[in-house]
Protein backbone atom coordinates (compact mmCIF):
# COMPACT_ATOMS: atom_id res chain seq x y z
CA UNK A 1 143.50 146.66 115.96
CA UNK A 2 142.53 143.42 113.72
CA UNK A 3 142.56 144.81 110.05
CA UNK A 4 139.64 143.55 107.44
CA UNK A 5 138.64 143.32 104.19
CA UNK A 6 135.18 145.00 104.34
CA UNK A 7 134.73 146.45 108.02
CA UNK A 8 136.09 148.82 110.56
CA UNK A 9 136.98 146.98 113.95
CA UNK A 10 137.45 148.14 117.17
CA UNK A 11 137.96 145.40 119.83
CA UNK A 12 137.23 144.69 123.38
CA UNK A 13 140.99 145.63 125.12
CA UNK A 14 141.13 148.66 127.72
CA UNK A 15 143.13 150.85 125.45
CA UNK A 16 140.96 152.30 122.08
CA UNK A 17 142.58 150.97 118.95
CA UNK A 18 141.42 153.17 116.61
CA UNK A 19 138.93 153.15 112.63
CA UNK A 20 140.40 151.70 109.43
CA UNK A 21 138.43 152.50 106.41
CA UNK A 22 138.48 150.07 104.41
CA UNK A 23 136.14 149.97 100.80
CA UNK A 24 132.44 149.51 101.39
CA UNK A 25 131.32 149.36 105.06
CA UNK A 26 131.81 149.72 108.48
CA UNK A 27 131.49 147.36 111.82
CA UNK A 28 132.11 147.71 115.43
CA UNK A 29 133.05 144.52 116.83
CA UNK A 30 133.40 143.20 120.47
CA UNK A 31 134.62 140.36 121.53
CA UNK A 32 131.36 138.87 122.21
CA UNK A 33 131.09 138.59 118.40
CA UNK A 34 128.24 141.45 118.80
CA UNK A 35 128.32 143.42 114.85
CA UNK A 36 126.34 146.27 114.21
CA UNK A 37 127.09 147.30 110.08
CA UNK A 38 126.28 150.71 108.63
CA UNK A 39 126.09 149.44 104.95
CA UNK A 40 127.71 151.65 102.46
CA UNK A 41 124.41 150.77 100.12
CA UNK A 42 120.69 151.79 101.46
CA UNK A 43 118.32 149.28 102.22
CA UNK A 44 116.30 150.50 99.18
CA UNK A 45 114.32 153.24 101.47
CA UNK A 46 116.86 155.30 100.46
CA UNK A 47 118.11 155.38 104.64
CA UNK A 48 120.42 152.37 104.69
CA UNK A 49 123.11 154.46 106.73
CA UNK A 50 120.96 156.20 109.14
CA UNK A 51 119.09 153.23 110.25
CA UNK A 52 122.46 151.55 111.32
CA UNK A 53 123.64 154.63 112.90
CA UNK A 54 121.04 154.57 115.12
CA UNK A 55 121.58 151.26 116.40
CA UNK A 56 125.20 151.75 116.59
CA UNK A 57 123.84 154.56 118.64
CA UNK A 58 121.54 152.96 121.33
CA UNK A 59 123.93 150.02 121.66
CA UNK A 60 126.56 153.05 122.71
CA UNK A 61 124.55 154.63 124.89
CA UNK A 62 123.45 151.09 127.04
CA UNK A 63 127.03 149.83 126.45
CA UNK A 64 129.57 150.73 128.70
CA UNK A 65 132.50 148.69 126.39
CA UNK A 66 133.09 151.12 123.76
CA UNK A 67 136.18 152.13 122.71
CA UNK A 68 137.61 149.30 125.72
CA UNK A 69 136.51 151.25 128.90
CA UNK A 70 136.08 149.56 131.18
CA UNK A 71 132.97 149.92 133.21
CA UNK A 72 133.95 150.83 136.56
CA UNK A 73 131.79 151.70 139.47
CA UNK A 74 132.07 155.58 139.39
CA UNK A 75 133.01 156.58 135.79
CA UNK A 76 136.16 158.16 135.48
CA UNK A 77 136.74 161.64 133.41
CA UNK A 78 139.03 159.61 130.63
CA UNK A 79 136.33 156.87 130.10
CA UNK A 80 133.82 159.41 129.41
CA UNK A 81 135.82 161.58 126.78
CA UNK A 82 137.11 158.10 125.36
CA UNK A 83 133.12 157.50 124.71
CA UNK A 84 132.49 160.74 123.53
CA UNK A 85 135.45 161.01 120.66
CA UNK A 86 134.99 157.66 119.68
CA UNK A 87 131.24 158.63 118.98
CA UNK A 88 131.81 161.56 117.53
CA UNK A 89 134.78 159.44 115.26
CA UNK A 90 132.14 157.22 114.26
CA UNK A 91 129.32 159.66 113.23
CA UNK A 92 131.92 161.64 111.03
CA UNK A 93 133.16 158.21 109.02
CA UNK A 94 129.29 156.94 108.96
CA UNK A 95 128.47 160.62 107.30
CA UNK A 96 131.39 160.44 104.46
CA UNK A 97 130.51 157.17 103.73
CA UNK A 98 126.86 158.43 102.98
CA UNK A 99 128.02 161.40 100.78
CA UNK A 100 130.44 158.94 98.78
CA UNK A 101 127.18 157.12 98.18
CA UNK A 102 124.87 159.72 97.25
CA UNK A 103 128.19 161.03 94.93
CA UNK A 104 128.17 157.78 92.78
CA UNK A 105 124.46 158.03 91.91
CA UNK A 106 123.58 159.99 88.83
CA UNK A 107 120.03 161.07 88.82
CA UNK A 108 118.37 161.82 85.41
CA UNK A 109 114.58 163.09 83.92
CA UNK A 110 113.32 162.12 80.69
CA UNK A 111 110.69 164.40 78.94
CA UNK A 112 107.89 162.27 76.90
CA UNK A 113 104.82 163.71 75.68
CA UNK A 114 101.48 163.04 76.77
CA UNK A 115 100.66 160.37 77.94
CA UNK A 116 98.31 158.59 75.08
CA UNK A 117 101.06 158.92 72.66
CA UNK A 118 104.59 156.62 72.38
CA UNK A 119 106.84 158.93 74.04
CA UNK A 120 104.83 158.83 77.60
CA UNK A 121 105.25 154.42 77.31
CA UNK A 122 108.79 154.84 75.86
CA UNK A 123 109.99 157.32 78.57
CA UNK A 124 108.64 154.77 80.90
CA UNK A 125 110.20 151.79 79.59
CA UNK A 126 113.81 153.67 79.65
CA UNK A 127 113.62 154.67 83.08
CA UNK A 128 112.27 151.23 84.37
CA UNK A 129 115.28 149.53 82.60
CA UNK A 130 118.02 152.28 84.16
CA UNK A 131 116.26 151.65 87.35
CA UNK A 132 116.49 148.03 87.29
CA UNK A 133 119.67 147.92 87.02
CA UNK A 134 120.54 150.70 89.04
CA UNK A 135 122.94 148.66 90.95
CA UNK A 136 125.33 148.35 88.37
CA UNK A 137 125.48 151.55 86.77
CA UNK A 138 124.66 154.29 89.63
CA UNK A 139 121.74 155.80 87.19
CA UNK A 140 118.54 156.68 88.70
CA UNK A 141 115.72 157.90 86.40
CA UNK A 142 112.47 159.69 85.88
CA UNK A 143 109.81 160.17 83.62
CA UNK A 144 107.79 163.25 82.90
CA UNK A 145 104.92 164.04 80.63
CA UNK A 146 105.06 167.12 79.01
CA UNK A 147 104.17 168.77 76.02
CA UNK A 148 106.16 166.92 73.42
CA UNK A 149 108.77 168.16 71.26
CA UNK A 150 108.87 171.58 71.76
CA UNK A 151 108.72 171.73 75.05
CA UNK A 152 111.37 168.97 76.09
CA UNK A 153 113.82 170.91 73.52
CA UNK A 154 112.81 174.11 75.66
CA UNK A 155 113.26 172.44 78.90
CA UNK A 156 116.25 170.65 78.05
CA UNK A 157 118.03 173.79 77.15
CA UNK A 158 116.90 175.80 80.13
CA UNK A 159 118.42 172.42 82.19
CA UNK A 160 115.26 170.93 83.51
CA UNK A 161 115.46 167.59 82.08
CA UNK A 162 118.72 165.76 80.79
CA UNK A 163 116.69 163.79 78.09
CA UNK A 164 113.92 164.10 75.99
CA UNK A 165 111.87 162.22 72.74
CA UNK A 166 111.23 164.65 70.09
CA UNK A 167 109.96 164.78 65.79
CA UNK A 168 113.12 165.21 63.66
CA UNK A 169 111.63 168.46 62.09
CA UNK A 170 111.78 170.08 65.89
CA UNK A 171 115.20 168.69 66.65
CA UNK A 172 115.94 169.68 63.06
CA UNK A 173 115.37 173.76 63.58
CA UNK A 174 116.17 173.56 67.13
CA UNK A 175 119.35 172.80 66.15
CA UNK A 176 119.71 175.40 63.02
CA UNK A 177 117.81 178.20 64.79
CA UNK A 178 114.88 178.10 62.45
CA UNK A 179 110.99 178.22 62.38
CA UNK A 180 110.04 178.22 65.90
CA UNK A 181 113.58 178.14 67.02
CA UNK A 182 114.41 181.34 65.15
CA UNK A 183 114.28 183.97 68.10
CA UNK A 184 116.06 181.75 70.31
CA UNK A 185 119.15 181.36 68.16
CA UNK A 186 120.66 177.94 67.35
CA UNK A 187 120.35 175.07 69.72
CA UNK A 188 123.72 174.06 68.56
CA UNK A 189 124.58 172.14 71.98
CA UNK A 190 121.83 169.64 70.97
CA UNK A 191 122.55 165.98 70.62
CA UNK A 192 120.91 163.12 69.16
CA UNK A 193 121.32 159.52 71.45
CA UNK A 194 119.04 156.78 69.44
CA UNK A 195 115.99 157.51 66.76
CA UNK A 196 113.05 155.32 67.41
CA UNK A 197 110.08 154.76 65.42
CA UNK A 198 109.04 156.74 62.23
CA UNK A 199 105.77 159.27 62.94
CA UNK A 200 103.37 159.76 60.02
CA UNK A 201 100.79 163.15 59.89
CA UNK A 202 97.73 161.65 60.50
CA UNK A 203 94.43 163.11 60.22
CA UNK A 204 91.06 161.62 61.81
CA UNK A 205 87.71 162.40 61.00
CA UNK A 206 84.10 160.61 62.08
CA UNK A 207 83.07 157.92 59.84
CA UNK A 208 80.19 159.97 58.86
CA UNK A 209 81.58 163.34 58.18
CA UNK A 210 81.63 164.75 54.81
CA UNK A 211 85.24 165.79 54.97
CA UNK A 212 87.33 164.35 52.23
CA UNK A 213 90.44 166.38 51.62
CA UNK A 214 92.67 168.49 53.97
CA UNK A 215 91.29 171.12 52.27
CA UNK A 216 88.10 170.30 52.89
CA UNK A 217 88.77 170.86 56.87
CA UNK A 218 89.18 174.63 56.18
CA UNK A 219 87.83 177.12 58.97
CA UNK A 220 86.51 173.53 60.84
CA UNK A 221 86.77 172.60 64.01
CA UNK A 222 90.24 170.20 64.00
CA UNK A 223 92.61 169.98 66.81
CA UNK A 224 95.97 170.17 66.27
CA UNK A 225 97.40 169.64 69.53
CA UNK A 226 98.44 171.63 72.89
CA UNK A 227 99.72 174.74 72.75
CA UNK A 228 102.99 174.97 71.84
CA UNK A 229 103.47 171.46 71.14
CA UNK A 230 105.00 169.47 68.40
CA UNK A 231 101.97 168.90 66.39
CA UNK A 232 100.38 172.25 66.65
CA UNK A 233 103.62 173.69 65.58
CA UNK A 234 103.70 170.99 62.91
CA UNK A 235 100.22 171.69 61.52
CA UNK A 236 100.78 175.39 60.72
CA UNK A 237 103.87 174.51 59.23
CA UNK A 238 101.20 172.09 56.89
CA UNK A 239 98.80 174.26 56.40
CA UNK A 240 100.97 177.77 55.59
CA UNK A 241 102.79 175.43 52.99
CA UNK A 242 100.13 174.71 51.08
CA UNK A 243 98.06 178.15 51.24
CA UNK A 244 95.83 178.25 54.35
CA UNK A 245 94.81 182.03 55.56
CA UNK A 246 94.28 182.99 59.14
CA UNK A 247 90.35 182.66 58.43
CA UNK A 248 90.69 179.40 57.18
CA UNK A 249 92.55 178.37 61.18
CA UNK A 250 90.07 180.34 63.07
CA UNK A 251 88.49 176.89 64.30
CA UNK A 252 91.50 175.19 65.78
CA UNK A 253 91.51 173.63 69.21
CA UNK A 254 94.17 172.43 71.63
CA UNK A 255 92.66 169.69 73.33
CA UNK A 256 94.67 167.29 75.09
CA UNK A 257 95.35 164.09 73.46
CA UNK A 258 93.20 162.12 76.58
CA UNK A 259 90.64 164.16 75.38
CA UNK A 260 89.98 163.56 71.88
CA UNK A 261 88.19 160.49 71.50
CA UNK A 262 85.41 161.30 73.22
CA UNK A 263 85.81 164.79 71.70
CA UNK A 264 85.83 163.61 68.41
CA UNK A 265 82.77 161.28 68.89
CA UNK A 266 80.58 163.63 70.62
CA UNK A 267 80.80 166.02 67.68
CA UNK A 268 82.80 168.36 69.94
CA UNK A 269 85.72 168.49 67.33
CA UNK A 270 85.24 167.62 63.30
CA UNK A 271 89.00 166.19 63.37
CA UNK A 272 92.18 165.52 65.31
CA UNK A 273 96.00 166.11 63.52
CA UNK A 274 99.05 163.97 65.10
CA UNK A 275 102.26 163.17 64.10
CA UNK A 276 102.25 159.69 65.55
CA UNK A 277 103.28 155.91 65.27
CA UNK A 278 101.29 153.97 64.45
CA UNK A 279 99.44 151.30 65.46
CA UNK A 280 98.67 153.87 67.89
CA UNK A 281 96.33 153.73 71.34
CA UNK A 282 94.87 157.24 70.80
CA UNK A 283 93.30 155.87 67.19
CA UNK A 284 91.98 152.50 68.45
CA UNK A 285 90.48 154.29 71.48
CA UNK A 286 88.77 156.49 69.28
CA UNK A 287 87.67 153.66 67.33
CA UNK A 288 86.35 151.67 70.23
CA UNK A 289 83.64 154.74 70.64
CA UNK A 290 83.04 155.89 66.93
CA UNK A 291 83.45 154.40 63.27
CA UNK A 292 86.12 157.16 61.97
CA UNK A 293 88.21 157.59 58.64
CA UNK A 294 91.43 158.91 57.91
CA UNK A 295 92.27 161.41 55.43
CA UNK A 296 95.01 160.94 53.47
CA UNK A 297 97.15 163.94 51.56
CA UNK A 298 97.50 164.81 48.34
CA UNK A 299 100.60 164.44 46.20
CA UNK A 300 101.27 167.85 45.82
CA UNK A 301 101.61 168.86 49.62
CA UNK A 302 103.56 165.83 50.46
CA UNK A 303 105.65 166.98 47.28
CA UNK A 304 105.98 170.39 49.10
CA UNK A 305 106.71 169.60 52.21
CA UNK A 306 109.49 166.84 51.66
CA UNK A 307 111.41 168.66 49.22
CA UNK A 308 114.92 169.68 49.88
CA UNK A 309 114.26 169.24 53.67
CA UNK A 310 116.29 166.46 55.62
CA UNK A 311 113.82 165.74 58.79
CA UNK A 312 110.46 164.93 56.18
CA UNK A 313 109.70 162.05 53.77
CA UNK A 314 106.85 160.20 51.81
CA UNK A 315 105.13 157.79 54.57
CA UNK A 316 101.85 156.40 55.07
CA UNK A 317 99.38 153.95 57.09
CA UNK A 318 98.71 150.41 55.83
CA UNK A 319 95.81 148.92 54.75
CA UNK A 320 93.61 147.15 57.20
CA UNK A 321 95.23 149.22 60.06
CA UNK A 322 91.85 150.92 62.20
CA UNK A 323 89.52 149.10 59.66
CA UNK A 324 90.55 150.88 56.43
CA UNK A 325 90.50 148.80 53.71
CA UNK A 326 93.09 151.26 51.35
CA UNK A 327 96.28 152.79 52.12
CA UNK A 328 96.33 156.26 53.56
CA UNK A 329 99.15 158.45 51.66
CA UNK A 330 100.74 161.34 54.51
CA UNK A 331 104.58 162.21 55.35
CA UNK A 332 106.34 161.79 58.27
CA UNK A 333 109.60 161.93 60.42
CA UNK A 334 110.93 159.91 62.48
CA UNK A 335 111.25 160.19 66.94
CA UNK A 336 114.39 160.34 68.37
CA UNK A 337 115.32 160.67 71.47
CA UNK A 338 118.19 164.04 72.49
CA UNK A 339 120.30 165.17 75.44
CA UNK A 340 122.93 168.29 75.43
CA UNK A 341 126.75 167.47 74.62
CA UNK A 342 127.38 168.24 78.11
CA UNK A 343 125.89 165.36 79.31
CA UNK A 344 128.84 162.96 80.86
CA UNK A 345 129.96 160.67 78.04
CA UNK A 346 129.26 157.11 80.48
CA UNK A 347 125.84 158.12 81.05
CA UNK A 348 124.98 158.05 78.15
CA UNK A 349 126.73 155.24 76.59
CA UNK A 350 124.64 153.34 79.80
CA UNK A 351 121.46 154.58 78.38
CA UNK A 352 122.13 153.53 75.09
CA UNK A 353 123.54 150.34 76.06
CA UNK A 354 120.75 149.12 78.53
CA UNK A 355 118.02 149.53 75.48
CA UNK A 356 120.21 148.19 72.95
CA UNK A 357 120.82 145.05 76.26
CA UNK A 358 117.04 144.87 77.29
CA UNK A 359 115.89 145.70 73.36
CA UNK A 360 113.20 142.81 73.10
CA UNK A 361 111.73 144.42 76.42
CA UNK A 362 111.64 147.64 74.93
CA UNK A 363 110.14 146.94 72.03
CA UNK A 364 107.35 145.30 73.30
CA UNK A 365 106.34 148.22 75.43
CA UNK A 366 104.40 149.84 72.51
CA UNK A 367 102.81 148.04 69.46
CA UNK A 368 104.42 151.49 67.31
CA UNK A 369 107.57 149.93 68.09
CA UNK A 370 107.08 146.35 67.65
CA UNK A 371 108.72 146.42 64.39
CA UNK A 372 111.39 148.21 65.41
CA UNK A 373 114.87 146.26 64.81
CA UNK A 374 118.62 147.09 66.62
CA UNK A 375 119.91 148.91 63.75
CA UNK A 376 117.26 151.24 63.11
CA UNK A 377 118.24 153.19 66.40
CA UNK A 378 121.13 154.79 64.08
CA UNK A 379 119.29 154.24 60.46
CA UNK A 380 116.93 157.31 60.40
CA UNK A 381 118.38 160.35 58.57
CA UNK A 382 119.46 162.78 61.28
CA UNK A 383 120.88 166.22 61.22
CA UNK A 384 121.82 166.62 64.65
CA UNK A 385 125.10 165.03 65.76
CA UNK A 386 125.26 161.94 67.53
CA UNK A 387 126.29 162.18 71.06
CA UNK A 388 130.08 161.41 71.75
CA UNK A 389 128.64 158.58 74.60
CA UNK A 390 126.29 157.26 71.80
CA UNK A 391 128.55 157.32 68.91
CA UNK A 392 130.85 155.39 71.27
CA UNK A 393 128.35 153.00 71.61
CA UNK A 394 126.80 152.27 68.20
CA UNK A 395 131.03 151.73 67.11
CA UNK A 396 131.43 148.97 69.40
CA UNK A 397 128.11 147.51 68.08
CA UNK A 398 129.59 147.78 64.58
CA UNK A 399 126.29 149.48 63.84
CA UNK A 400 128.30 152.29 62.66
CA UNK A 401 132.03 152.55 61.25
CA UNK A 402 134.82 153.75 63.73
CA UNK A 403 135.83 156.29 61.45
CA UNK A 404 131.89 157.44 61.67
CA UNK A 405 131.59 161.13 62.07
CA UNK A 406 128.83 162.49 64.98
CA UNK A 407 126.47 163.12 62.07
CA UNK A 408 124.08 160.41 60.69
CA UNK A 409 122.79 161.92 57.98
């Protein structure tokens, strides 16, 4: 037998040498120089090792050379059972080198949101990066639209996705067991990876309409978002604050977000709530079929529902932004995205390092994160811990101290 570097060789001589493994992949050469690889990498169709098996296969079959037999005229006994081992030899090592394979790959699911918001785009742009360089890392990712917030926290802890974008003030009680979170006990296993853009309350309303105030929208037609979602849960949490009776939600509607500008323009709906960066599609494609306004929120409620809470602050939507010539006062959070601590340490340092590699890429994907800069994936106040992987990471950077605790905040 004639050792090498990156095949299995068997040669031509009467007597069967026998299979070295050696690292990668596999050949059976003759002397004629004939080679016939089973790669230890698919082709891309994902059946790399089966395709080569089966024309290691048919050249067995036709050849009467394998494992050195000779081909006599009338096939002896110990020719025949020389073929058959060394066959069945061959299909064992060609199967354990395609479980090794499948073994190094590390398949993951990312929960967005739907899919006229940042989170559906973001989601997106992660996996595409991960994919790209699949080759390097073993990671293999997908996106799914969902709910939002809630329901990637939900489906994160019940192990249906590894990842998932959510608003600090979800990730916030998930965490603590509160508001929503409060029958399902603490989420303590929760862990923060990067934060992303900041997400401002944002209220829309037809150019037209008489509405003002927030108040003003009381016992109207507004939708607040799907059920269950971030921003429905978000708007009650609004609205209770500052005083709102049942009555005064009797009108509220769960459209989905695809839905709204036409809803909104039709007269359907007399307002949409989000929690949203901003520039953001869903406004400007409202825009492109309606003139609308935004209401902006009083002092006092902002007041109220910033104060002595962590995952809220002051915020607000710039002048000339959708064609409004003043400055729209509101609150917001900021959009991070989460995993469980049980999520192996190198996968997600490799998330958080192929963003943080492929950042100007990323940040292009969505005009809500075009300002975005490296250091603000760790600068937003925080209450969850950091992952170990992306603590890790973020050290290295020297975006945050080596003695940094898990905690940002």
């Amino acid at each position: 037998m004639r050792r090498s570097s990156a095949f299995f060789v068997v040669s031509r001589p009467r007597k069967a040498r026998c299979f070295a493994k050696h690292k990668g992949s596999f050949n059976l050469n003759w002397s004629d120089r004939h080679r016939f690889d089973i790669p230890s990498k698919t082709d891309g169709t994902g059946c790399g090792h089966e395709y080569g098996l089966r024309k290691l296969m048919r050249f067995k079959i036709a050849s009467d050379k394998l494992g050195g037999c000779k081909a006599p005229r009338k096939k002896s006994r110990a020719c025949f059972k020389s073929r058959v081992l060394m066959s069945a030899i061959a299909l064992l090592i060609a199967n354990a080198v395609t479980q090794s394979s499948a073994s190094e790959q590390h398949f993951i699911t990312v929960g967005t949101g739907g899919v006229t918001g940042v989170y559906y785009p973001a989601g997106g742009a992660t996996c595409k990066l991960l994919n790209l360089s699949r080759e390097d890392h073993g990671l293999r990712c997908s996106a799914e639209a969902t709910l939002g917030s809630i329901s990637n926290i939900r489906k994160l802890c019940a192990a249906d996705i590894d990842f998932g974008f959510v608003q600090s003030d979800w990730r916030h009680h998930a965490f603590h067991g509160t508001s929503r979170f409060e029958e399902d006990g603490a989420h303590d296993s929760l862990r923060s990876v990067f934060s992303l853009h900041p997400e401002v309350a944002t209220l829309v309303v037809r150019q037209g309409a008489g509405f003002k105030a927030l108040n003003d929208l009381k016992s109207a037609r507004v939708n607040v978002g799907g059920k269950g979602s971030g921003s429905e849960a978000s708007w009650n949490v609004l609205v209770d604050t500052i005083g709102w009776t049942e009555a005064d939600k009797k009108n509220l509607t769960h459209l989905g977000s695809s839905e709204l500008a036409e809803a909104l323009c039709t007269g359907e709906i007399d307002a949409y709530f989000a929690l949203i960066g901003h520039p953001a599609a869903l406004i400007e494609e409202t825009q492109s079929q309606c003139g609308i306004r935004l209401i902006g929120f009083d002092r006092d409620a902002v007041e109220l529902l910033t104060k002595d809470v962590p995952y809220f602050s002051e915020a607000g939507i710039p002048a000339g932004l959708y064609g409004q010539s003043d400055f729209v006062p509101s609150f917001g959070g900021s959009a991070s995205l989460v995993t469980s601590e049980d999520m192996p340490d190198d996968v997600v340092h490799t998330v958080v390092e192929t963003i943080y590699k492929n950042f100007e890429d990323f940040r292009k994907l969505h005009p809500a994160l075009s300002q975005l800069e490296p250091a603000d994936l760790v600068a937003h106040k925080n209450s969850v811990p950091l992952h170990r992987g992306a603590l890790k990471f973020f050290q290295e950077q020297g975006l945050l101290p080596e003695s940094s605790p898990e905690k940002t905040e």
